[in-house]
N, C-alpha and C. Protein backbone atom coordinates (compact mmCIF):
# COMPACT_ATOMS: atom_id res chain seq x y z
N UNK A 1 38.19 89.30 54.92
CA UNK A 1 38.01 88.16 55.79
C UNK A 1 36.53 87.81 55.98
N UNK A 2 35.79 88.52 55.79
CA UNK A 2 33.85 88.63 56.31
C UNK A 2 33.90 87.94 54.98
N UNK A 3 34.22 87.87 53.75
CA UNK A 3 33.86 86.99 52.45
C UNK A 3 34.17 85.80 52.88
N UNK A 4 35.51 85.89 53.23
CA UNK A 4 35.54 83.99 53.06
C UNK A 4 34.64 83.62 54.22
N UNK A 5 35.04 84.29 56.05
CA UNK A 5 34.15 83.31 57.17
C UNK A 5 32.48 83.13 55.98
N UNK A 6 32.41 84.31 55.81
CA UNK A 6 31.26 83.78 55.34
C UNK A 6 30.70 82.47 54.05
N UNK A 7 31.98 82.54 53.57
CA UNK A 7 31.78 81.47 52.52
C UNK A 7 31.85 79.81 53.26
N UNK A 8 33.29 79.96 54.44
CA UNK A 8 33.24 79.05 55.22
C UNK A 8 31.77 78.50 55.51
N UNK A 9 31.09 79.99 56.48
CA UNK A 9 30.27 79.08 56.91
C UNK A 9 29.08 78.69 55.97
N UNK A 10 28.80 78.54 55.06
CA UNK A 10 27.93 77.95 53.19
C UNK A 10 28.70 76.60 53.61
N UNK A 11 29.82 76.42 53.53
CA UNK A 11 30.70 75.53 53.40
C UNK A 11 29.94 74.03 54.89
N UNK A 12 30.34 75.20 55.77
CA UNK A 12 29.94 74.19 56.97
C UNK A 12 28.22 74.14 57.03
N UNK A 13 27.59 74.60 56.08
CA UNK A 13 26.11 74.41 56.32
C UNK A 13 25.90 73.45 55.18
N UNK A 14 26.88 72.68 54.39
CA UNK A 14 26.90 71.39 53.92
C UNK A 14 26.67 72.14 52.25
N UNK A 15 26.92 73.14 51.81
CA UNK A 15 26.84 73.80 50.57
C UNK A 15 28.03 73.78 49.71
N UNK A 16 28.60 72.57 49.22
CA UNK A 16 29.92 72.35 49.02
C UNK A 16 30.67 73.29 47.97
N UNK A 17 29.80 74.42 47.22
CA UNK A 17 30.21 75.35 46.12
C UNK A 17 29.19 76.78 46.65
N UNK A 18 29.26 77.43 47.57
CA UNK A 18 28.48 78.46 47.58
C UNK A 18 28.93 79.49 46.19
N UNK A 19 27.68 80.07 46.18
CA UNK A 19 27.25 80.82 45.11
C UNK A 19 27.50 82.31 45.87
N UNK A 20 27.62 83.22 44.84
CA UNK A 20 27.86 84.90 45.47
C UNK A 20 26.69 84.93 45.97
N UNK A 21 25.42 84.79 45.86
CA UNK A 21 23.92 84.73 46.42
C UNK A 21 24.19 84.51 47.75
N UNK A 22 24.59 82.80 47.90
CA UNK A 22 24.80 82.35 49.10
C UNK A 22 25.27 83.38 50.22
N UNK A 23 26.65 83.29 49.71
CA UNK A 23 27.16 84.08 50.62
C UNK A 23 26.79 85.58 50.89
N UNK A 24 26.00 86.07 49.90
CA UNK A 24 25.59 87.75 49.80
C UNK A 24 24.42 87.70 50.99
N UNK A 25 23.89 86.47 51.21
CA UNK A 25 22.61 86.14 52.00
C UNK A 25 23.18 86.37 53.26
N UNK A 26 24.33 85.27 53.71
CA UNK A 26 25.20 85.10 54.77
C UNK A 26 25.00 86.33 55.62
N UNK A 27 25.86 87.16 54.61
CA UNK A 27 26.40 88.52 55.21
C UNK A 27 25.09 89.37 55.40
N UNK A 28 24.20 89.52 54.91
CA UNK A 28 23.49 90.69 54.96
C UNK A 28 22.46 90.07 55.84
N UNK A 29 22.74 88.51 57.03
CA UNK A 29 21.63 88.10 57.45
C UNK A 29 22.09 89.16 58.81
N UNK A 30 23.51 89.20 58.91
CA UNK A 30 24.27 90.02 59.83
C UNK A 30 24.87 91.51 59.79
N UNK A 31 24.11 91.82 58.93
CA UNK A 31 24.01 93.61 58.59
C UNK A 31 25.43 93.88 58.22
N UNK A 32 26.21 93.07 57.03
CA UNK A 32 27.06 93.55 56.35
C UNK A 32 26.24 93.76 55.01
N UNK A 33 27.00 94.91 54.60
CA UNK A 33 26.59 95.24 53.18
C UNK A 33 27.78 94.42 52.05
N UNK A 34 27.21 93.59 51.63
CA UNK A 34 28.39 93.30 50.48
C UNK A 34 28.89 94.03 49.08
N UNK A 35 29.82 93.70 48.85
CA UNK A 35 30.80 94.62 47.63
C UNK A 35 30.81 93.42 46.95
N UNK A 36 29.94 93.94 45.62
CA UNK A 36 29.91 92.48 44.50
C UNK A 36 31.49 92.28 43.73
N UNK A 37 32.07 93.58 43.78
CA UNK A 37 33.35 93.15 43.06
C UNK A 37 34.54 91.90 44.02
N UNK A 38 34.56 92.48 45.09
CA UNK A 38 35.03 91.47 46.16
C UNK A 38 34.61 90.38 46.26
N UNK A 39 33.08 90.12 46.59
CA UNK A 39 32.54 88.45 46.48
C UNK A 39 32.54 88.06 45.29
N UNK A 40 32.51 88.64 43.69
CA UNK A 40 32.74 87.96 42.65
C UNK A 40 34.22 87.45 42.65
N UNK A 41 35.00 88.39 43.08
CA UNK A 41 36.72 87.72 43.17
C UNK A 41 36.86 86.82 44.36
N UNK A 42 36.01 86.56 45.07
CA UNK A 42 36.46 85.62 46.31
C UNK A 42 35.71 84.05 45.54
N UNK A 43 34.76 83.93 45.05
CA UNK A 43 33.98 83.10 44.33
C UNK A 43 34.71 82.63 42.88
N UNK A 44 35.28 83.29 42.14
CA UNK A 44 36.32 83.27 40.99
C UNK A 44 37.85 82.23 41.40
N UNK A 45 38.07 82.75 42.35
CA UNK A 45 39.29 81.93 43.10
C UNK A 45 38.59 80.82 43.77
N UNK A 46 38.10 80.36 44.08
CA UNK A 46 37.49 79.40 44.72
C UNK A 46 36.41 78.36 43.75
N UNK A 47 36.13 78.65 42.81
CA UNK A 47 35.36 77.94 42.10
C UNK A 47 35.65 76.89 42.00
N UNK A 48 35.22 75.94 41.73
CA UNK A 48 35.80 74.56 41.47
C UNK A 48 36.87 73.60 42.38
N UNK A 49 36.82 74.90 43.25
CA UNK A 49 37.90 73.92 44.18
C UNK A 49 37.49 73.66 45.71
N UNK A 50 37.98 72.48 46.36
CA UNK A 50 37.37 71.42 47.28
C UNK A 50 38.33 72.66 48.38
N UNK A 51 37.50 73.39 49.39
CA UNK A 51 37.32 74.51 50.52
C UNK A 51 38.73 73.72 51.64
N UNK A 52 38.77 72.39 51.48
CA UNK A 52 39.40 71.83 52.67
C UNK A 52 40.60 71.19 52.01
N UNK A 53 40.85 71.44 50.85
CA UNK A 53 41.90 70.94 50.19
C UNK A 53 42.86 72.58 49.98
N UNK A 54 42.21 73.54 49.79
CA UNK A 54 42.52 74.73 49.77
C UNK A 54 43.16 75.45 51.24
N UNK A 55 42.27 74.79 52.11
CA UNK A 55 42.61 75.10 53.66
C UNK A 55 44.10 74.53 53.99
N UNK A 56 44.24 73.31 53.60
CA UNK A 56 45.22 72.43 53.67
C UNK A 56 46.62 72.66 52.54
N UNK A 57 46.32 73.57 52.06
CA UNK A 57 47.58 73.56 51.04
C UNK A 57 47.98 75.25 51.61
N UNK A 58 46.98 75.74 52.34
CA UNK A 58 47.51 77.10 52.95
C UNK A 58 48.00 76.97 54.07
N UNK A 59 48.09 76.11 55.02
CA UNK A 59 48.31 75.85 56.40
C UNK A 59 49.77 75.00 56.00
N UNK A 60 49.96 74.28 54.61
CA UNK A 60 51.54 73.73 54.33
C UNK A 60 52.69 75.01 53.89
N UNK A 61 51.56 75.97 53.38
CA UNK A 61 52.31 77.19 52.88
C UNK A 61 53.00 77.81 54.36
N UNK A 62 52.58 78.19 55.16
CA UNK A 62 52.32 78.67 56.39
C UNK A 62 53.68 78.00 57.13
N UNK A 63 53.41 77.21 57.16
CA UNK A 63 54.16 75.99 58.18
C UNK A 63 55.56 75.98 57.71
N UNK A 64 56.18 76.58 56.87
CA UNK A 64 57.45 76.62 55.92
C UNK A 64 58.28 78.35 56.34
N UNK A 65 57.42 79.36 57.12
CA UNK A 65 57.63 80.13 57.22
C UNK A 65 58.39 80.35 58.32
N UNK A 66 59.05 80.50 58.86
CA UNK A 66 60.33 80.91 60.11
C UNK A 66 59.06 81.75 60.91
N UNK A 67 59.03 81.05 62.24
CA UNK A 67 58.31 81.64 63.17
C UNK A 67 58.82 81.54 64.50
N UNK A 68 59.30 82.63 64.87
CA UNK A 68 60.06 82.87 66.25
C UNK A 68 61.23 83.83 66.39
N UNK A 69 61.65 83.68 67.57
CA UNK A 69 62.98 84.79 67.53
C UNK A 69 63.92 83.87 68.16
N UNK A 70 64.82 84.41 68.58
CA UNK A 70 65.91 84.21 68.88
C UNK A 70 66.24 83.14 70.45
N UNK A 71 66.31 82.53 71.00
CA UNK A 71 66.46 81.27 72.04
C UNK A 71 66.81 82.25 73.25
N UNK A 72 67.43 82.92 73.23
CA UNK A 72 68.13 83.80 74.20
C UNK A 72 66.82 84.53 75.06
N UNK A 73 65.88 84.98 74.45
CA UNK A 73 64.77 85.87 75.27
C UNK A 73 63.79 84.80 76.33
N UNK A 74 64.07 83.76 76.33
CA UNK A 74 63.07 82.60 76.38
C UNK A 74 63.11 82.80 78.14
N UNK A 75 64.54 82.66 78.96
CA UNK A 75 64.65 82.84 80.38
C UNK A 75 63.72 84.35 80.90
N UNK A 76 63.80 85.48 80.09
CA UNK A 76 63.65 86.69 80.38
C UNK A 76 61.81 86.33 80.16
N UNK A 77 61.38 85.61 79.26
CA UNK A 77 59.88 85.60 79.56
C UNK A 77 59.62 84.68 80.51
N UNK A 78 60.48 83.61 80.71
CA UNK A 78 60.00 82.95 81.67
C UNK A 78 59.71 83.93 83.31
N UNK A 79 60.67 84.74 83.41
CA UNK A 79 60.61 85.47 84.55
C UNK A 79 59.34 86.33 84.57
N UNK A 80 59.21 87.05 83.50
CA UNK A 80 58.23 88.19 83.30
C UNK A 80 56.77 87.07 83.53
N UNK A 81 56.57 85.79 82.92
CA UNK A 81 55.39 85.57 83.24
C UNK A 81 54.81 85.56 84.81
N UNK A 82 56.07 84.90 85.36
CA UNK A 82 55.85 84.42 87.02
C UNK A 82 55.39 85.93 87.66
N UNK A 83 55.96 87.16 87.09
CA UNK A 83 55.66 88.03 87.86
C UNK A 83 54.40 88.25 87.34
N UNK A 84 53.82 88.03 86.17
CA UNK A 84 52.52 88.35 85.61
C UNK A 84 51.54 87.41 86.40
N UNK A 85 52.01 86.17 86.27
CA UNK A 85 51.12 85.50 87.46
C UNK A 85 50.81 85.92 88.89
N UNK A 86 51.52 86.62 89.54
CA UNK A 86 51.26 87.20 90.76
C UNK A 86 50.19 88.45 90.43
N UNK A 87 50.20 88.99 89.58
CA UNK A 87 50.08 90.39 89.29
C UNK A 87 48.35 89.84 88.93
N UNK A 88 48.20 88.83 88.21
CA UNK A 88 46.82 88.60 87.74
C UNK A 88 46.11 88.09 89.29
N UNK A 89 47.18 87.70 90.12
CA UNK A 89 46.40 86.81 91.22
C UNK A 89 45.94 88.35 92.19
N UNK A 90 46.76 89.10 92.53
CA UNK A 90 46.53 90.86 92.65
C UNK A 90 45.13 91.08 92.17
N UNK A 91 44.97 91.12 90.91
CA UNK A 91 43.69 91.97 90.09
C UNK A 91 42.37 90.96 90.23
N UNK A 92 42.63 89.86 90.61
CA UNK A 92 41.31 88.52 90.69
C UNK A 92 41.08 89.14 92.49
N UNK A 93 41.86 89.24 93.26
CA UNK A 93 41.46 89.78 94.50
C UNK A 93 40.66 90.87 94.81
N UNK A 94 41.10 91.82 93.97
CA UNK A 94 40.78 93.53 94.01
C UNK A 94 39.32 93.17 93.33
N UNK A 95 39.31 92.04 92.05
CA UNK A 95 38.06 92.59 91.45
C UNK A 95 36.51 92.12 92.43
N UNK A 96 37.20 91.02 93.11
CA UNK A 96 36.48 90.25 94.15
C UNK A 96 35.98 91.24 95.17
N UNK A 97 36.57 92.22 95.66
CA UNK A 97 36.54 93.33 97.04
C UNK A 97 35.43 94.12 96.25
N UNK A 98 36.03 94.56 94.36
CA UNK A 98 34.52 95.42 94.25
C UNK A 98 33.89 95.23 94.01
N UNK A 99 33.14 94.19 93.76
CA UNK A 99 32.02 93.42 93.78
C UNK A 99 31.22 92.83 94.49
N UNK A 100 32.06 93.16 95.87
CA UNK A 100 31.18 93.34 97.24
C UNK A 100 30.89 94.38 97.36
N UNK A 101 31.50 95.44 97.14
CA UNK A 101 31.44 97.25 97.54
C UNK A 101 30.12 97.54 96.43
N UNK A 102 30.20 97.20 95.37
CA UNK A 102 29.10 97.23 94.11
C UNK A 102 27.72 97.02 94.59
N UNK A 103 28.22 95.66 95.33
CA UNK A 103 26.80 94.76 95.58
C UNK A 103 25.66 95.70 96.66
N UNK A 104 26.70 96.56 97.24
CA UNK A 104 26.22 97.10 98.50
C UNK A 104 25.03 98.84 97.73
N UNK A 105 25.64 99.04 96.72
CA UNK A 105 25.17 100.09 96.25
C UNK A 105 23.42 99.52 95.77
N UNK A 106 23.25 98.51 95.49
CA UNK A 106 22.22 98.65 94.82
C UNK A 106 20.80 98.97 95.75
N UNK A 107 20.67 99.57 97.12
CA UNK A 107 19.78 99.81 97.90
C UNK A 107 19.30 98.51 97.95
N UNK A 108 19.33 97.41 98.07
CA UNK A 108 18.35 96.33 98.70
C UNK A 108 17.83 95.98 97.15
N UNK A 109 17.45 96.33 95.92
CA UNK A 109 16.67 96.10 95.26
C UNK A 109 17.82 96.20 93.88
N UNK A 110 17.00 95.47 92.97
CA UNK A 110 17.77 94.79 91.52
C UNK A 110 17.33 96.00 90.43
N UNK A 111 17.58 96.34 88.97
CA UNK A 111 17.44 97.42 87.86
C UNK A 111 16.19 95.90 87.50
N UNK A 112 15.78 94.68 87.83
CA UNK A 112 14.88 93.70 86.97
C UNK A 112 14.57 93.12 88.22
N UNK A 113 13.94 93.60 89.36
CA UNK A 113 13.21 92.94 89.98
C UNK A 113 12.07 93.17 90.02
């Protein structure tokens, strides 16, 4: 996945064919080490072909695939969320109380004042 974002982003920096260079640059501007056999096969498949036409024929692939379960569980999450909603409104309270109790520890003075 670090090959292609990275080829993506060649792509979105207006580089309409990045080169293994390109992208070898990408990655190692962000302390990945690249594997030339991997970016030569990610660059091999991609050669010649338009990044957003490729995007678009994977997202039709995708979209054909059965995604979901069964209609029946749908009431049982509806319930479980409402209780999750209470439960988050619980933990937004509590985190509020220690963050006064926190505030109190720091003797009067900041770790950057």
């Amino acid at each position: 996945m670090k090959y292609v974002a990275a080829y993506l982003l060649a792509t979105l920096g207006g580089n309409s064919s990045p080169s293994a260079a390109d992208v070898k640059k990408i990655l190692e501007a962000v302390g990945v080490e690249a594997e030339s056999d991997r970016l030569d096969k990610l660059i091999a498949e991609l050669d010649g072909k338009d990044i957003n036409e490729v995007i678009a024929e994977g997202s039709s692939k995708l979209s054909s695939l059965p995604a979901g379960g069964g209609g029946g569980a749908a009431p049982a999450a509806a319930g479980g969320a409402a209780a999750a909603g209470g439960a988050a409104e619980a933990k937004k309270e509590e985190a509020k109380e220690e963050a006064k109790e926190e505030s109190d520890d720091d003797m009067g003075f900041g770790l950057f004042d």
